[in-house]
Protein backbone atom coordinates (compact mmCIF):
# COMPACT_ATOMS: atom_id res chain seq x y z
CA UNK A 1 65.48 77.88 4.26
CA UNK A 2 62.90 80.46 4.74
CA UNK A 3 63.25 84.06 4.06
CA UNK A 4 61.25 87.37 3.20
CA UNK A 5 61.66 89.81 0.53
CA UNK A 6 60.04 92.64 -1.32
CA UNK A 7 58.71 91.86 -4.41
CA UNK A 8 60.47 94.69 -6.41
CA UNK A 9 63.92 93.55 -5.08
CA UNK A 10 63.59 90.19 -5.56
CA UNK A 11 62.45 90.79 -9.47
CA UNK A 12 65.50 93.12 -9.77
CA UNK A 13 67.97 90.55 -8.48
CA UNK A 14 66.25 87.29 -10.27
CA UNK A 15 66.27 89.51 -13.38
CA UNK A 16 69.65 90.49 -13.37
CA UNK A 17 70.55 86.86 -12.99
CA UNK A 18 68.44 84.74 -14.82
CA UNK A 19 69.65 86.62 -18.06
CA UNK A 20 72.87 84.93 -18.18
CA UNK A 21 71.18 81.69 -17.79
CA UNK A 22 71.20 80.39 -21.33
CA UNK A 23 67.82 78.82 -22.52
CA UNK A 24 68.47 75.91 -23.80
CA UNK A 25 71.35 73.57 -21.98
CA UNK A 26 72.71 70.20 -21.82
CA UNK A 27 73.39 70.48 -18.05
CA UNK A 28 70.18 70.89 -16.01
CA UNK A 29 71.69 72.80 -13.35
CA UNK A 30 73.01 75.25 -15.43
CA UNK A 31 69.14 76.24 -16.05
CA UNK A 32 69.07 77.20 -12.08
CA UNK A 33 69.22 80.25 -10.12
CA UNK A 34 71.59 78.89 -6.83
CA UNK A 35 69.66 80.91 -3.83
CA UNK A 36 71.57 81.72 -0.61
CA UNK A 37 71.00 83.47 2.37
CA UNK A 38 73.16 85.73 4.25
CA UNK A 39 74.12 88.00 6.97
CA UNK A 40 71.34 90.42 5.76
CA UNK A 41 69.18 88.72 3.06
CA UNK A 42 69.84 86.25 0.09
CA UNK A 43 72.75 86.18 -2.54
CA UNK A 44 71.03 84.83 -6.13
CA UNK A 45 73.71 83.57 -8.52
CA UNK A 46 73.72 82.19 -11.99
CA UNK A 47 76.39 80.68 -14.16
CA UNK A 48 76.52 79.73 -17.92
CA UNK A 49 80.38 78.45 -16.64
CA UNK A 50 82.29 81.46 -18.98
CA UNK A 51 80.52 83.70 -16.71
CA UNK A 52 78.98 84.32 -13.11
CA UNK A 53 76.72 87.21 -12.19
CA UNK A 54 75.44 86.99 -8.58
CA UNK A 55 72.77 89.27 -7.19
CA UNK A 56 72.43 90.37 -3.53
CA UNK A 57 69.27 91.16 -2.40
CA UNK A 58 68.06 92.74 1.58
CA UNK A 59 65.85 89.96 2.90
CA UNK A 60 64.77 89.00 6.64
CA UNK A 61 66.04 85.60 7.49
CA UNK A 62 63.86 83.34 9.22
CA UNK A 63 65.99 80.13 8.91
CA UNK A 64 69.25 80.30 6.81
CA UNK A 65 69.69 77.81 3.96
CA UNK A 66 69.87 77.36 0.00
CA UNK A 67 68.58 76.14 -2.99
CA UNK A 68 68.76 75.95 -6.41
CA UNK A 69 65.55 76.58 -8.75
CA UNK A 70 64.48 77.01 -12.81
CA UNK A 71 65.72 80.06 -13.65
CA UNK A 72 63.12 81.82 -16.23
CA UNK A 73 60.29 79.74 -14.22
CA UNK A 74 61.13 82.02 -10.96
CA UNK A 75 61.84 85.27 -13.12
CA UNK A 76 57.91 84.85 -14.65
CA UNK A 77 56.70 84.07 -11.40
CA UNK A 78 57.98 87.28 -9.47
CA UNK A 79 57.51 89.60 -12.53
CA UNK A 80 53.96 88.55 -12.86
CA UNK A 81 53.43 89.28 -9.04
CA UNK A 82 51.36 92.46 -7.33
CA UNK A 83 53.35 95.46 -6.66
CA UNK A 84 55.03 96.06 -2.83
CA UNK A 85 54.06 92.01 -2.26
CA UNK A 86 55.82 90.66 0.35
CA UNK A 87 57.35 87.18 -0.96
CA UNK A 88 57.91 84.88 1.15
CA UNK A 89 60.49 81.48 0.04
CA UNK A 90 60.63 78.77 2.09
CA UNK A 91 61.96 74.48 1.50
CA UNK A 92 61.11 71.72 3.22
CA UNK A 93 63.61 69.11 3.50
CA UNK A 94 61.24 66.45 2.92
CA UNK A 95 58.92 67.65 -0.56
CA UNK A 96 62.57 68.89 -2.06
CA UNK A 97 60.86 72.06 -3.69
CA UNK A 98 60.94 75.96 -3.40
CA UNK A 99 57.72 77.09 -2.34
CA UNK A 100 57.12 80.84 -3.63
CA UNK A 101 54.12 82.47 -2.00
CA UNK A 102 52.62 85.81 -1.94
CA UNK A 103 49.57 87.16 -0.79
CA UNK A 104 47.02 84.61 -1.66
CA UNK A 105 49.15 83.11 -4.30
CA UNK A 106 51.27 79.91 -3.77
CA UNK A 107 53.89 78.41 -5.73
CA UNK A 108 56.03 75.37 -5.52
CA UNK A 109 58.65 74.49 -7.58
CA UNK A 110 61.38 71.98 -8.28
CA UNK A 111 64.72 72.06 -7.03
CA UNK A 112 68.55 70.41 -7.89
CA UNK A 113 70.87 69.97 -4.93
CA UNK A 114 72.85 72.93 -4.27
CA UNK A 115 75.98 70.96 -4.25
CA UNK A 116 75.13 70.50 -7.92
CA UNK A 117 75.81 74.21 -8.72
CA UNK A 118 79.20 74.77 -10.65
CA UNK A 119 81.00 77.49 -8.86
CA UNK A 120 83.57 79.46 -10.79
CA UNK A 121 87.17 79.26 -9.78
CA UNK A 122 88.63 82.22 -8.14
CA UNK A 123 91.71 84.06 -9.84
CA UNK A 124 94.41 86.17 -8.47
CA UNK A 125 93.47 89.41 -10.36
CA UNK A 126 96.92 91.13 -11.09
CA UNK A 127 94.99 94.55 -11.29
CA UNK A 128 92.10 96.25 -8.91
CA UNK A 129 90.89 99.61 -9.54
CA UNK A 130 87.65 101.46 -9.16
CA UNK A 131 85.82 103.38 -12.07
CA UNK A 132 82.83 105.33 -12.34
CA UNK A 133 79.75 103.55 -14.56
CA UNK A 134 79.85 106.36 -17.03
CA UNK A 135 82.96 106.06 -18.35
CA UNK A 136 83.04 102.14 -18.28
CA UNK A 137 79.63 102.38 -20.26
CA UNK A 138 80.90 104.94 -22.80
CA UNK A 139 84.00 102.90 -23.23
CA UNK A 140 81.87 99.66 -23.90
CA UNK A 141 78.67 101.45 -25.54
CA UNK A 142 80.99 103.06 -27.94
CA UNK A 143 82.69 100.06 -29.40
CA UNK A 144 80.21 96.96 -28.69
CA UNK A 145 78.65 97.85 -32.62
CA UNK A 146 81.95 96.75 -34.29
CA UNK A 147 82.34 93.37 -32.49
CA UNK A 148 82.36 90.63 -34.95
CA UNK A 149 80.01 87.79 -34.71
CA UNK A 150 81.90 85.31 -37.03
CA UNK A 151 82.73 82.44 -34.81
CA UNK A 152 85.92 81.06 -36.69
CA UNK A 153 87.71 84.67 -35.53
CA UNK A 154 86.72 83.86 -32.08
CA UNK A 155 89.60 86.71 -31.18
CA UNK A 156 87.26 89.57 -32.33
CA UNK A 157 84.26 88.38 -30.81
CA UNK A 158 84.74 90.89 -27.97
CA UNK A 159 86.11 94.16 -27.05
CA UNK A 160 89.62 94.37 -26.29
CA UNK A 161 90.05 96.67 -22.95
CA UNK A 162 93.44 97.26 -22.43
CA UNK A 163 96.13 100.65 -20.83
CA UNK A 164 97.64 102.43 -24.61
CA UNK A 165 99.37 105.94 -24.95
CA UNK A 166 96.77 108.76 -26.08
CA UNK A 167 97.56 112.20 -26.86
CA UNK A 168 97.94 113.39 -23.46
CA UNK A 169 99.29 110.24 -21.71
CA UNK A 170 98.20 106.72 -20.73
CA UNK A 171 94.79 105.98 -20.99
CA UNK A 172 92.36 103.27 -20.74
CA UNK A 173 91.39 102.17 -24.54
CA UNK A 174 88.57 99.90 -25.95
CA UNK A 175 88.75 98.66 -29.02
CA UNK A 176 86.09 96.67 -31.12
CA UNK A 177 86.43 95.38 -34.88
CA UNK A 178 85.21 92.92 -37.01
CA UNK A 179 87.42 93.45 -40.33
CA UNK A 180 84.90 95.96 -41.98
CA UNK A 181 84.42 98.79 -39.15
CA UNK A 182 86.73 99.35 -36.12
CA UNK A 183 85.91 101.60 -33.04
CA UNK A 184 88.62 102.97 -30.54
CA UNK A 185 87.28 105.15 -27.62
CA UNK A 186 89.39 106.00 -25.20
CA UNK A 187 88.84 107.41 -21.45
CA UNK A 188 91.12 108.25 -18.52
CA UNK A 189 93.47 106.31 -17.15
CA UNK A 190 91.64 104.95 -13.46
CA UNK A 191 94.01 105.16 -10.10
CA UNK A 192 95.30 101.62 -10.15
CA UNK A 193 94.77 100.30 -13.77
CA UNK A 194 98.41 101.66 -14.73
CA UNK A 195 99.52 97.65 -14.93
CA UNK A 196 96.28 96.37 -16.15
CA UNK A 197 96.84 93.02 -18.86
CA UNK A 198 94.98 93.91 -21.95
CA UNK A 199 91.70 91.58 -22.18
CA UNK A 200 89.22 90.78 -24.68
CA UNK A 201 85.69 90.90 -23.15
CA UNK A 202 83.37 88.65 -24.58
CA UNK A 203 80.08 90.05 -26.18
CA UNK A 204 77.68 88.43 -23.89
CA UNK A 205 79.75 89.64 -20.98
CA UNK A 206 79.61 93.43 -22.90
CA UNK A 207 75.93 93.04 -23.19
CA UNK A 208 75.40 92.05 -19.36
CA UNK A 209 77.25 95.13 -18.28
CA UNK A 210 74.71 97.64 -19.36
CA UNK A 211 73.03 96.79 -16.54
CA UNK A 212 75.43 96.95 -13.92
CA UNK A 213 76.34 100.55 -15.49
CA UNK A 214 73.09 102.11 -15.53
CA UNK A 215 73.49 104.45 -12.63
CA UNK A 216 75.97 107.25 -13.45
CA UNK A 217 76.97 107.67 -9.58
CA UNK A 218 77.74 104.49 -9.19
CA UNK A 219 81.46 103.23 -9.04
CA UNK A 220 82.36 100.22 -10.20
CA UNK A 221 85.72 97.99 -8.64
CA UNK A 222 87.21 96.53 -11.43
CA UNK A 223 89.68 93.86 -10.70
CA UNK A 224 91.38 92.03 -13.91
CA UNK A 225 93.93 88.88 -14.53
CA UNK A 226 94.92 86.97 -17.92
CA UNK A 227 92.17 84.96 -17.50
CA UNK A 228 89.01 86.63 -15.92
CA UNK A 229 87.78 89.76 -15.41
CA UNK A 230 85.33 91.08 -12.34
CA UNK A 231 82.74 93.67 -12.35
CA UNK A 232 81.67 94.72 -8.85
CA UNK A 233 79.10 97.69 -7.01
CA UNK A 234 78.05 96.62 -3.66
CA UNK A 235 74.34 94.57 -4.82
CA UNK A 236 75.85 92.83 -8.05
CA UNK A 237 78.95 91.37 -9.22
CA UNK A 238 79.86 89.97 -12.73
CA UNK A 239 82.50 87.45 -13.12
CA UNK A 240 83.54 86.45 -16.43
CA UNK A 241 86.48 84.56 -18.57
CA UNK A 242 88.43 86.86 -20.92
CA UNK A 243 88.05 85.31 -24.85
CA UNK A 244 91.94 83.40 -24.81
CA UNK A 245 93.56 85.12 -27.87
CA UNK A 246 95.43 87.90 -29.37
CA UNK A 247 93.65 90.78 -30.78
CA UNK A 248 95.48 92.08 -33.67
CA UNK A 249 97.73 95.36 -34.13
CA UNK A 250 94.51 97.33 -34.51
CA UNK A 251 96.87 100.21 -34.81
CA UNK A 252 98.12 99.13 -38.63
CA UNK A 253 94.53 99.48 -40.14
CA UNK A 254 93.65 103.05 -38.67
CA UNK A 255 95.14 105.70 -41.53
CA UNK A 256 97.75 108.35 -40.22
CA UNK A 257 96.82 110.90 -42.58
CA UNK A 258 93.52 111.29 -44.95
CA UNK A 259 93.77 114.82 -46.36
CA UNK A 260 90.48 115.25 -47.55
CA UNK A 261 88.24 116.46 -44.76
CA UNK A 262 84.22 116.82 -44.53
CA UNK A 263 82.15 118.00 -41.64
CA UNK A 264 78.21 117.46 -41.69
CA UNK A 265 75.58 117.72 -38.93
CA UNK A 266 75.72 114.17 -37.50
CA UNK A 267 71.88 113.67 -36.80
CA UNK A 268 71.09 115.12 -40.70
CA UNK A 269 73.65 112.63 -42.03
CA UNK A 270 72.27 109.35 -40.04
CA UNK A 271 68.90 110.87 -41.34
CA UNK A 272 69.67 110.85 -44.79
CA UNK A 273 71.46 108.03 -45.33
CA UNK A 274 68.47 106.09 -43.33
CA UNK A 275 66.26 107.64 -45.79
CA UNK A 276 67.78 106.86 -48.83
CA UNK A 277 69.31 103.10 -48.25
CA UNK A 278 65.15 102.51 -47.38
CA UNK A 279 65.38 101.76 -51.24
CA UNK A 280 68.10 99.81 -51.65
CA UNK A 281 68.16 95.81 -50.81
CA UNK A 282 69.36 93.84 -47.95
CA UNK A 283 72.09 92.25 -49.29
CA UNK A 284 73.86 95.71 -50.76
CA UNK A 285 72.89 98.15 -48.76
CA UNK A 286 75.57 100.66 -50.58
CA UNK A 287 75.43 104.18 -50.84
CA UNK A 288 77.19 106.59 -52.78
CA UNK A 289 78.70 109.95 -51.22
CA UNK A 290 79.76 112.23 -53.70
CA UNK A 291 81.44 115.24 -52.62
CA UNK A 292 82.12 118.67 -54.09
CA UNK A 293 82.31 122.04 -52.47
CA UNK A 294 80.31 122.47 -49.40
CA UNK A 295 78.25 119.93 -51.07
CA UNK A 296 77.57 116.04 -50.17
CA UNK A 297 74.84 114.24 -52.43
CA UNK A 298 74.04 110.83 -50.89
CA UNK A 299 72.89 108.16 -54.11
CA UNK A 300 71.68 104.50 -53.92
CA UNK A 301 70.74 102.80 -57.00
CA UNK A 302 68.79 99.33 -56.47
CA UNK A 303 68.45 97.82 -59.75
CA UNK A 304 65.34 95.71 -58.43
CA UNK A 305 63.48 98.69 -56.77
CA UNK A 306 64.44 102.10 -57.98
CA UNK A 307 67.06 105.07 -56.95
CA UNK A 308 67.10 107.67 -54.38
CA UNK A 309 69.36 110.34 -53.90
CA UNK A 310 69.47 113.46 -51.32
CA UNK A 311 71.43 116.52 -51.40
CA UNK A 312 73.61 117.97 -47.73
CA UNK A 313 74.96 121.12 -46.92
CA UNK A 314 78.32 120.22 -45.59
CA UNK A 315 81.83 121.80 -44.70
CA UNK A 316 84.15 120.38 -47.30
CA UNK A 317 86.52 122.15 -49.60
CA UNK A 318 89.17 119.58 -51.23
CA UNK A 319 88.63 117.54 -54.54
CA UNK A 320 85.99 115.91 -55.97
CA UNK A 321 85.56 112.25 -54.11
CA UNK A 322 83.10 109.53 -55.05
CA UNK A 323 83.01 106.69 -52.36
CA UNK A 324 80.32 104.08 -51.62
CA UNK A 325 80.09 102.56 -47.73
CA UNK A 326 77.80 99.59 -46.32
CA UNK A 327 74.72 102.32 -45.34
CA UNK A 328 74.36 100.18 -42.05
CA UNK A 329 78.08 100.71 -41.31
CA UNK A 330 77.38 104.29 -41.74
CA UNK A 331 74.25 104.48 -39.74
CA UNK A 332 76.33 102.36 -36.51
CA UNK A 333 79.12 104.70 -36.80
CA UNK A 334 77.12 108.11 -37.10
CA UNK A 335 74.74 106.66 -34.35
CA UNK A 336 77.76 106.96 -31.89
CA UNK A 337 78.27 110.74 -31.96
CA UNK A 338 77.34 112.78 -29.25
CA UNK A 339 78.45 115.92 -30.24
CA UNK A 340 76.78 118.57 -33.09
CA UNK A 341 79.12 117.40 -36.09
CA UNK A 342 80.68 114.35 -37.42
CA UNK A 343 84.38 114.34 -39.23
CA UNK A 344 85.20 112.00 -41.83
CA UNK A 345 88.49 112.00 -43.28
CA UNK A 346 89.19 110.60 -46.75
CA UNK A 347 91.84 109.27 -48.86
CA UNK A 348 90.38 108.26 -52.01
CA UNK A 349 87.37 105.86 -53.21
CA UNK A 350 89.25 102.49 -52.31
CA UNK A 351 91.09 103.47 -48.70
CA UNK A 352 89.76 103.43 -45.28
CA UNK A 353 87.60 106.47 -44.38
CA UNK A 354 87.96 107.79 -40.31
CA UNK A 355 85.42 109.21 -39.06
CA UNK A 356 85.55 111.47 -35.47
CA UNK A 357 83.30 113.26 -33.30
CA UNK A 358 83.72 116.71 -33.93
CA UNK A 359 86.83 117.83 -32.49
CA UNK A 360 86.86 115.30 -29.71
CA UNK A 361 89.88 113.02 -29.95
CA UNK A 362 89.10 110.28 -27.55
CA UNK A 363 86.35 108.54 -30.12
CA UNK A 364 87.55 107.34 -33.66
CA UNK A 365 85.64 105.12 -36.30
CA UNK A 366 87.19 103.30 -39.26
CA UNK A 367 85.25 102.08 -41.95
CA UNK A 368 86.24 100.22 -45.03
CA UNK A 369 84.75 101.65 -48.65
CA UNK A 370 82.55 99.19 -50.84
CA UNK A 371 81.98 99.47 -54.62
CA UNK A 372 79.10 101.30 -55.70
């Protein structure tokens, strides 16, 4: 194999792939970046076997082949190389190794066979449909904060993508939750996606996205079955299993009616609760919200370290209401909004509080109370 590429191609493509490499595995291979050449340059793929990413790359061709090689070795290597370098790869059948060179600069690394390289097992996706990168990233960006990281409730380690009625119709619906916070955002409903299975995308695979979502032009081709789901624009694709469980009846914990309902300025809020849970310990991190008239006074008392209490201006007219939340909870939630003003609708001290943006219906919080 010997082939030619730009420097700032190759580091986007090696990049892209190497992060789903995990760093420390029991199956050398699975360390590798599998390198392939093509039509019209070189395809760069990496596996941790729950999920495949592979990178395409333009390249001239001098001799077609492939190779596996280290995959953070060859990420450091290109990163740390001159801007608008030319890179040249290249094997020789008889040293076995990847030789990387650049200018005056010459690498050469090991290799595994390429035969080695696990290759993830097609599926017949049920459902296809194309999406623009906007709405896939608000739908994921949204909702990723609420994804539980306990292990033993492996079914709400991910976001649960699936078609649900809205207001106005079908629509496509992401919901995250991990028992103390839940976030449903909704978007609409993609040509195509009408008979879509509802999956739970795993967090890694959530976190990988970002990057394939970046550009708001771009359109992503979606393509989904009970087992895997596939993430494609025309340089990258990301394969990945779904997590194989039920998500629960998220609709059960989300109130149908809180009565009591307070408007604030959503940047002033995250501001002053950030400000006044500064005092309060790790472990607790509880703050009080007591409400009267027009009035919201934010308290957290920390035994070990002091108080601190701050005073908002807000839009709320029912009756008195003390109620303490987790202050990071609050600041994940409030952190969402992208509008002016954040609603939160109450029931009473010990029932779940729902929070919205504004008056926009297609983003809703839930967040369970704490004692104060």
């Amino acid at each position: 194999m010997k082939v030619s590429i730009e420097r700032a191609a190759l580091a986007r493509a090696v990049a892209q792939a190497q992060s789903v490499v995990e760093r420390r595995n029991t199956i050398p291979i699975l360390a590798n970046l599998l390198i392939e050449t093509g039509e019209d340059g070189v395809s760069i793929r990496a596996t941790d076997l729950d999920m495949e990413v592979v990178d395409r790359a333009p390249a001239r061709v001098d001799q077609p082949g492939g190779t596996t090689v280290p995959a953070v070795m060859l990420n450091e290597i290109v990163r740390k190389l001159p801007d608008g370098a030319l890179v040249t790869l290249s094997t020789a059948g008889q040293t076995g190794r990847l030789t990387v060179s650049a200018g005056r600069s010459t690498f050469q690394l090991a290799t595994l066979p390429v035969e080695d390289f696990p290759q993830m097992a097609s599926a017949d996706y049920a459902t296809r449909f194309e999406a623009p990168a906007g709405l896939l990233r608000r739908l994921f960006e949204k909702s990723k904060f609420a994804i539980s990281t306990e292990e033993t409730r492996y079914y709400l380690n991910g976001v649960y993508l699936h078609v649900a009625q809205g207001q106005d119709g079908p629509v496509l619906r992401a919901v995250a939750t991990d028992g103390h916070r839940l976030a449903r955002i909704d978007a609409p409903l993609p040509v195509g996606a009408d008979g879509m299975p509802g999956v739970i995308v795993p967090r890694k695979t959530v976190n990988e996205l970002r990057k394939l979502l970046d550009d708001d032009e771009a359109v992503i081709r979606v393509s989904v079955s009970d087992t895997k789901i596939r993430f494609e624009t025309p340089l990258i694709a990301l394969t990945s299993k779904v997590i194989d469980g039920t998500f629960p009846d998220y609709a059960r914990v989300i109130p149908a009616a809180n009565p009591r309902r307070m408007e604030v300025d959503a940047r002033e809020f995250a501001a002053a609760v950030d400000r006044v849970a500064t005092i309060s310990s790790e472990r607790s991190r509880a703050v009080k919200l007591a409400l009267e008239e027009d009035r919201l006074l934010l308290t957290v008392n920390a035994p070990d370290s002091g108080t601190a209490e701050e005073e908002l201006a807000v839009a709320y007219g029912d009756d008195r209401l003390e109620i303490g939340f987790n202050a990071r909870y609050l600041l994940e939630i409030a952190g969402q909004v992208d509008r002016d003003n954040a609603v939160f609708l109450f029931n009473s001290s010990a029932d779940p509080t729902v929070m919205r943006e504004g008056d926009d219906p297609s983003a809703l919080y839930v967040v369970m109370p704490m004692r104060v």
